[in-house]
Protein backbone atom coordinates (compact mmCIF):
# COMPACT_ATOMS: atom_id res chain seq x y z
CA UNK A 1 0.00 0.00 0.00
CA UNK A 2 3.09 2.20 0.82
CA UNK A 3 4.35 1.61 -2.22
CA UNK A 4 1.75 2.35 -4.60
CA UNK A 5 0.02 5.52 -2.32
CA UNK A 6 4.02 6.43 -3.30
CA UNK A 7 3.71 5.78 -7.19
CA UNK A 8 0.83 7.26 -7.54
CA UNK A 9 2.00 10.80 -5.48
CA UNK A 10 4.98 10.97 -7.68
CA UNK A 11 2.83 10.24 -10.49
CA UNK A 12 0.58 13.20 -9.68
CA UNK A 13 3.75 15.72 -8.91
CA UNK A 14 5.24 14.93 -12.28
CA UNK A 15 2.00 15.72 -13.57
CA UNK A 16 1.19 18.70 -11.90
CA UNK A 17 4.84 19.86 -12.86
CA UNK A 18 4.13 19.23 -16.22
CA UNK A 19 1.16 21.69 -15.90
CA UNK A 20 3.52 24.50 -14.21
CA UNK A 21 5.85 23.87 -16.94
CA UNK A 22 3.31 24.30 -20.17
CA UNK A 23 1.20 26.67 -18.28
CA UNK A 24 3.52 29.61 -17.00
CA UNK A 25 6.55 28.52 -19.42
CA UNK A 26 8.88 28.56 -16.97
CA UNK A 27 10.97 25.15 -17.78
CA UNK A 28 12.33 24.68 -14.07
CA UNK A 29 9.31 22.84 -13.19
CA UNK A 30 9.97 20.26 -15.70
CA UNK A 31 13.46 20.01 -13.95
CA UNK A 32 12.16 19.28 -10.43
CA UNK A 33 10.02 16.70 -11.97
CA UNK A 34 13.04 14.85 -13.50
CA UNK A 35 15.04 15.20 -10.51
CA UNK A 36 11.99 13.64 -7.72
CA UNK A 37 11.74 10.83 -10.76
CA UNK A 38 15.26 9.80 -10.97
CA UNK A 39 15.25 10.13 -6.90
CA UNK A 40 12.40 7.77 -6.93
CA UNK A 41 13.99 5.52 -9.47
CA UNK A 42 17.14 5.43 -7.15
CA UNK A 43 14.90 4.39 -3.88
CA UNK A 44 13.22 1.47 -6.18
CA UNK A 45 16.99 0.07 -6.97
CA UNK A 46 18.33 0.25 -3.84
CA UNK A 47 14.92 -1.37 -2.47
CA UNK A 48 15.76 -4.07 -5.50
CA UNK A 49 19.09 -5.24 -4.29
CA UNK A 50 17.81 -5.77 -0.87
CA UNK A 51 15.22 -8.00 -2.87
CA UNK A 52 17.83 -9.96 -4.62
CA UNK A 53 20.00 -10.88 -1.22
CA UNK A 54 16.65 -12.09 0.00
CA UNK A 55 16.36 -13.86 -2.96
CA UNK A 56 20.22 -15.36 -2.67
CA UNK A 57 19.37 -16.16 0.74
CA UNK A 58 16.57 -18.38 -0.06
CA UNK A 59 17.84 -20.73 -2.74
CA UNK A 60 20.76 -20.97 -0.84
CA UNK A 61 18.73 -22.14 1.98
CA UNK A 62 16.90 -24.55 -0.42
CA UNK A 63 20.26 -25.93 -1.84
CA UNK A 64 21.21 -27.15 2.05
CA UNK A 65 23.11 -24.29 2.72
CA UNK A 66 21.42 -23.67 5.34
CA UNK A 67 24.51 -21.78 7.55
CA UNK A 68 23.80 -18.63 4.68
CA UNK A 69 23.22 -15.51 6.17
CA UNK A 70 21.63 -12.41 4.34
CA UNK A 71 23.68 -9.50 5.13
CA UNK A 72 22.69 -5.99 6.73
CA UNK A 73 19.97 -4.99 4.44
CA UNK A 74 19.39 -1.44 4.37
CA UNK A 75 15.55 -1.15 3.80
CA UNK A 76 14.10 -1.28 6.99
CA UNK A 77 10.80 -3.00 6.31
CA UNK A 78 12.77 -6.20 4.89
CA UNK A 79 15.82 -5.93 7.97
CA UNK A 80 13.03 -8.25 9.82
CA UNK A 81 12.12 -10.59 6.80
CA UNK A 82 16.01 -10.84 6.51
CA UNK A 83 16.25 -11.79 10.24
CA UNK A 84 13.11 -14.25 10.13
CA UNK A 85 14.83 -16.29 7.24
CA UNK A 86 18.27 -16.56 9.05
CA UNK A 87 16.59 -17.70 11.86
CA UNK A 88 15.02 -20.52 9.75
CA UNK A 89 18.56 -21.76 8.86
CA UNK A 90 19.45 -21.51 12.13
CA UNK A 91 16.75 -23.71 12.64
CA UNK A 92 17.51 -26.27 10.03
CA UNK A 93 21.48 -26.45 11.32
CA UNK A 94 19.70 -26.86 14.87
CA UNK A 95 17.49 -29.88 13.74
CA UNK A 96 19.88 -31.21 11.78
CA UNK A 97 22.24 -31.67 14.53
CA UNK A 98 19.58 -33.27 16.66
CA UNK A 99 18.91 -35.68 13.75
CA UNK A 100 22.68 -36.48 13.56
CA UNK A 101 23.16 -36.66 17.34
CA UNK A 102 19.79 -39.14 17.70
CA UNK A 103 21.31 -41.43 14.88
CA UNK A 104 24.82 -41.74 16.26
CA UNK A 105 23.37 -42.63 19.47
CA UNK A 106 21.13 -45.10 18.10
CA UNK A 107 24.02 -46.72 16.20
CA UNK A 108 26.53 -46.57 18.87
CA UNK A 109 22.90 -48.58 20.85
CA UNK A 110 22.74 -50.76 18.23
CA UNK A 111 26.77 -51.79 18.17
CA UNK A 112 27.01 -51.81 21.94
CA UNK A 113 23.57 -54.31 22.08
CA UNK A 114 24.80 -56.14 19.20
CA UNK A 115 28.26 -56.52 20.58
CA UNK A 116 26.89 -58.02 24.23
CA UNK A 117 24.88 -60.63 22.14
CA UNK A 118 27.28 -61.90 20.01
CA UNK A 119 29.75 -63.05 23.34
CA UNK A 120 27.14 -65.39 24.70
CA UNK A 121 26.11 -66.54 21.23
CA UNK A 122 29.37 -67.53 20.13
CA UNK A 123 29.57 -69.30 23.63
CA UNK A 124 26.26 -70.96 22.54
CA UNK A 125 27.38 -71.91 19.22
CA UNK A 126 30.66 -73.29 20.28
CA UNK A 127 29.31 -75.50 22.92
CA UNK A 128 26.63 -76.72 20.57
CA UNK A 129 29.52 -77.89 17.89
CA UNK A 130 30.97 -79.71 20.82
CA UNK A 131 28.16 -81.08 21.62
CA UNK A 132 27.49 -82.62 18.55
CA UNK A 133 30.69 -84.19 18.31
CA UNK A 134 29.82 -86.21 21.46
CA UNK A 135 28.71 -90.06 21.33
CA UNK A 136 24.98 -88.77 21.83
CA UNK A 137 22.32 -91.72 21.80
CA UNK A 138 19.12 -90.21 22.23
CA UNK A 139 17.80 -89.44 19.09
CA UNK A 140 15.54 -86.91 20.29
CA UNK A 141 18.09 -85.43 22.10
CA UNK A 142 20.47 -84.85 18.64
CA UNK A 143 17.34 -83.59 16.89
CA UNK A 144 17.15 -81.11 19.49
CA UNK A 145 20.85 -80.39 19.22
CA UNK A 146 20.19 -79.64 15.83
CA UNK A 147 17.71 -77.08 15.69
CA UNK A 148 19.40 -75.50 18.44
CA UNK A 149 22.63 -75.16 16.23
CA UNK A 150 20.43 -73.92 13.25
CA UNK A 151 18.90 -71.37 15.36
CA UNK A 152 22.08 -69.61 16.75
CA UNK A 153 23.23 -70.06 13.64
CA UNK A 154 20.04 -67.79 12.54
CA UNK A 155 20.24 -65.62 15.48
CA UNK A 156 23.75 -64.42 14.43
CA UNK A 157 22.98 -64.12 11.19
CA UNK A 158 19.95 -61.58 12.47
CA UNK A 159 22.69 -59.82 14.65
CA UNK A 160 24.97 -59.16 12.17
CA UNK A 161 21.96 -57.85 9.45
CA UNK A 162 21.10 -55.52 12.29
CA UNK A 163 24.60 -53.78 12.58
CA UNK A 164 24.79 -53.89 8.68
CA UNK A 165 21.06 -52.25 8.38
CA UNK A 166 22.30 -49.94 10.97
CA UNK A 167 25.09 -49.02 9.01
CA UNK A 168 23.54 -48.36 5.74
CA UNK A 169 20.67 -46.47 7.33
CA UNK A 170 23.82 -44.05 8.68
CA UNK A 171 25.77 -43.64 5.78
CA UNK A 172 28.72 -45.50 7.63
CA UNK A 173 28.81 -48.60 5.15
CA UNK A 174 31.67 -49.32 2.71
CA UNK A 175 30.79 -49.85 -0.57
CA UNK A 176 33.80 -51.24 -3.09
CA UNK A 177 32.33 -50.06 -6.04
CA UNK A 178 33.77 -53.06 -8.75
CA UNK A 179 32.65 -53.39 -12.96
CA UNK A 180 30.19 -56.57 -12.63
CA UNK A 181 28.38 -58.54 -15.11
CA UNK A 182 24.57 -58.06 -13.94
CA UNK A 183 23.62 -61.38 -15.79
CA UNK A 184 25.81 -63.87 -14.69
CA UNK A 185 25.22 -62.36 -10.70
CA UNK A 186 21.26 -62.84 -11.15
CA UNK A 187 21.65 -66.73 -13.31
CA UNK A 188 23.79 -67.62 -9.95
CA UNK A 189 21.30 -66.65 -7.64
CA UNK A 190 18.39 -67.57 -9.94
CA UNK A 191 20.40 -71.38 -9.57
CA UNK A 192 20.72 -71.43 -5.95
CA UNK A 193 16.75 -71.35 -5.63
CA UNK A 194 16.12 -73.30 -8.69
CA UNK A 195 15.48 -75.94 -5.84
CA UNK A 196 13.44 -74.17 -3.31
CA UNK A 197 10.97 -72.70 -6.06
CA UNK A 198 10.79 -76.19 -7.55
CA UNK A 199 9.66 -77.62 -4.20
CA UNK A 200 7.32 -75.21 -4.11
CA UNK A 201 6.19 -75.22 -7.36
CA UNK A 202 6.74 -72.13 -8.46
CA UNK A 203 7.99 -71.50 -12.16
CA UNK A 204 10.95 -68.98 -13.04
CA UNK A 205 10.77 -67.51 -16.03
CA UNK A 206 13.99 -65.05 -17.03
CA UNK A 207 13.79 -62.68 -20.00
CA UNK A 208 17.02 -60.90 -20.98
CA UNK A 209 19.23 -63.05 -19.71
CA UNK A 210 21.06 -62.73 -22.86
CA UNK A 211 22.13 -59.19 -22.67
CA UNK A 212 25.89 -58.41 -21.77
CA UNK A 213 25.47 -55.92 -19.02
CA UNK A 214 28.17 -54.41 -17.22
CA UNK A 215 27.29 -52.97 -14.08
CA UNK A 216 29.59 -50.91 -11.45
CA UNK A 217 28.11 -51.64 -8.24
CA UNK A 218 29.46 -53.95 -4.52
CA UNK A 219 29.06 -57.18 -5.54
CA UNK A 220 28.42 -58.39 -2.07
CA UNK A 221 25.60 -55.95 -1.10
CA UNK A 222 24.42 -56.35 -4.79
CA UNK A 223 23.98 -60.00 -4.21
CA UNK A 224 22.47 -59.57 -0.58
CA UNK A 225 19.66 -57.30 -1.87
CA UNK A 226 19.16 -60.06 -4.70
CA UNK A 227 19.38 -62.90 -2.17
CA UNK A 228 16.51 -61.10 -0.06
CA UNK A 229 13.97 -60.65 -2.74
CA UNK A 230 14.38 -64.44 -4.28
CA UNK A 231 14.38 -65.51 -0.33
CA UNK A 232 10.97 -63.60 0.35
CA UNK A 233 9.24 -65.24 -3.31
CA UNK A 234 10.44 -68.72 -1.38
CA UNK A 235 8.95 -67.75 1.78
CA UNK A 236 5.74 -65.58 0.63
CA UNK A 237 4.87 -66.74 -3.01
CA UNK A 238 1.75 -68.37 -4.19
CA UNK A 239 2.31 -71.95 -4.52
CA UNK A 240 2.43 -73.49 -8.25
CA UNK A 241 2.51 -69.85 -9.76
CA UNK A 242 4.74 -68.10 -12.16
CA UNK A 243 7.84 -65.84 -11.09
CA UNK A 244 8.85 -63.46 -13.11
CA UNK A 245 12.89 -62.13 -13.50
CA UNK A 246 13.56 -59.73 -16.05
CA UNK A 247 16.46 -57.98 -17.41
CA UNK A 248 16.57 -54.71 -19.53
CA UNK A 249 18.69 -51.71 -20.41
CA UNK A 250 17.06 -48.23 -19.75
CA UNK A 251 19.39 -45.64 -21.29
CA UNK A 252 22.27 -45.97 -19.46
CA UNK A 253 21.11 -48.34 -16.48
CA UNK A 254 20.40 -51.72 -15.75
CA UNK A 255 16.81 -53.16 -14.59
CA UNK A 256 16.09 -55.95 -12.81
CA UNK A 257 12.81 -56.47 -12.10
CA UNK A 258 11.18 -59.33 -10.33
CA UNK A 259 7.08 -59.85 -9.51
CA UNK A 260 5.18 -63.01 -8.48
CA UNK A 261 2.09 -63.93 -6.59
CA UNK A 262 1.88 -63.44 -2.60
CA UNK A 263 0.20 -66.21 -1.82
CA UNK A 264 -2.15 -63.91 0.99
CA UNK A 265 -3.70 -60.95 -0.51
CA UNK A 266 -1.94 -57.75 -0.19
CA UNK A 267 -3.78 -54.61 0.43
């Protein structure tokens, strides 16, 4: 409202020194009218850059830099808009930190919990493997022997998952980036359940098997993420249905896709 009651008063001046100037031909009127113009046309430039270091000061917020601070702006009525959006990075740096903090403290949980299990399980495990070396009798008894080795077995497995899910969920986890052949690494894991699914019933069909793709991924995540979805298909697939692997090249990436049947109804 400022701003335009403004426009429109300098508007009027100019005019009415127009009149002055036609009206008693006296050409100093025309002058003064020039002058207040190019006065106003200074105020609207200087109001301008303040504009733009807002401006700066925004995307840079938006591009994560969030420790950007507009400088001393010298237009008043935008000093406070200045001051609100620093305080929103300071914000951001402030949560941020929290995040970070929360998340090292729930790995450094994780590691510590992890850590304390593993002692007693390798205990377990150890004793069990001596166990079943011994002149046992009982059947009943080595059967349970058994399934008490496969579990621990399981239960470190689980352990060690959680410290690698913790990891990745962190950023901490090493990835060895290597040139890998996409096809053969999904034919050798599509083999290893070639006897599960068959069990099962289930029916693998691969298309694009025969494409050389060369990927540059960590072949031992790679295979772990593969290893999970073929696992959960075993586990949660419709019996005597179809599974589905496919391989294609989308411009310059490799697709794997994979779809089958749950065998309970997914909502």
């Amino acid at each position: 409202a400022l701003l335009i009651g403004t426009l429109f008063g300098y508007t009027a001046l100019i005019g009415l020194f127009g009149i002055f100037t036609f009206g008693f031909g006296n050409p100093f009127w025309i002058f003064v009218g020039i002058a207040l113009f190019g006065f106003a046309s200074f105020l609207v430039a200087h109001r301008s850059k303040d504009l733009d270091e807002i401006k700066r000061g925004v995307s840079e917020i938006r591009n994560y830099n969030s420790s950007y601070k507009i400088p001393e702006l010298k237009c008043e009525d935008l000093k406070e808009f200045a001051a609100n959006i620093n305080d929103i990075g300071n914000s951001i740096d402030e949560s941020v930190s929290a995040k970070m903090k929360a998340e090292r403290m729930k790995t450094e949980l994780i590691t510590n919990v992890s850590h304390d299990l593993k002692t007693p399980l390798t205990s377990i495990i150890t004793y069990v493997d001596l166990l079943s070396r011994c002149d046992i009798s009982d059947e009943t008894a080595r059967e349970y022997l058994e399934v008490l080795g496969e579990k621990s077995l399981r239960l470190k497995r689980l352990i060690e998952d959680l410290v690698e899910a913790s990891k990745a969920s962190t950023g901490n986890m090493n990835v060895n980036l290597v040139k890998l052949s996409l096809n053969e690494l999904v034919m050798q894991i599509a083999a290893e359940y070639e006897d599960e699914f068959a069990s099962k019933g289930l029916r693998l069909i691969m298309d694009g098997t025969g494409l050389n793709l060369t990927v540059l991924c960590d072949s031992k995540i790679s295979y772990r993420i593969l290893d999970n979805l073929m696992n959960n298909i075993r586990k949660y697939a419709m019996p005597n249905t179809r599974v589905y692997l496919d391989i294609k090249k989308a411009e310059n990436k490799a697709v794997v896709t994979i779809r089958n049947i749950s065998e309970n109804q997914l909502n």
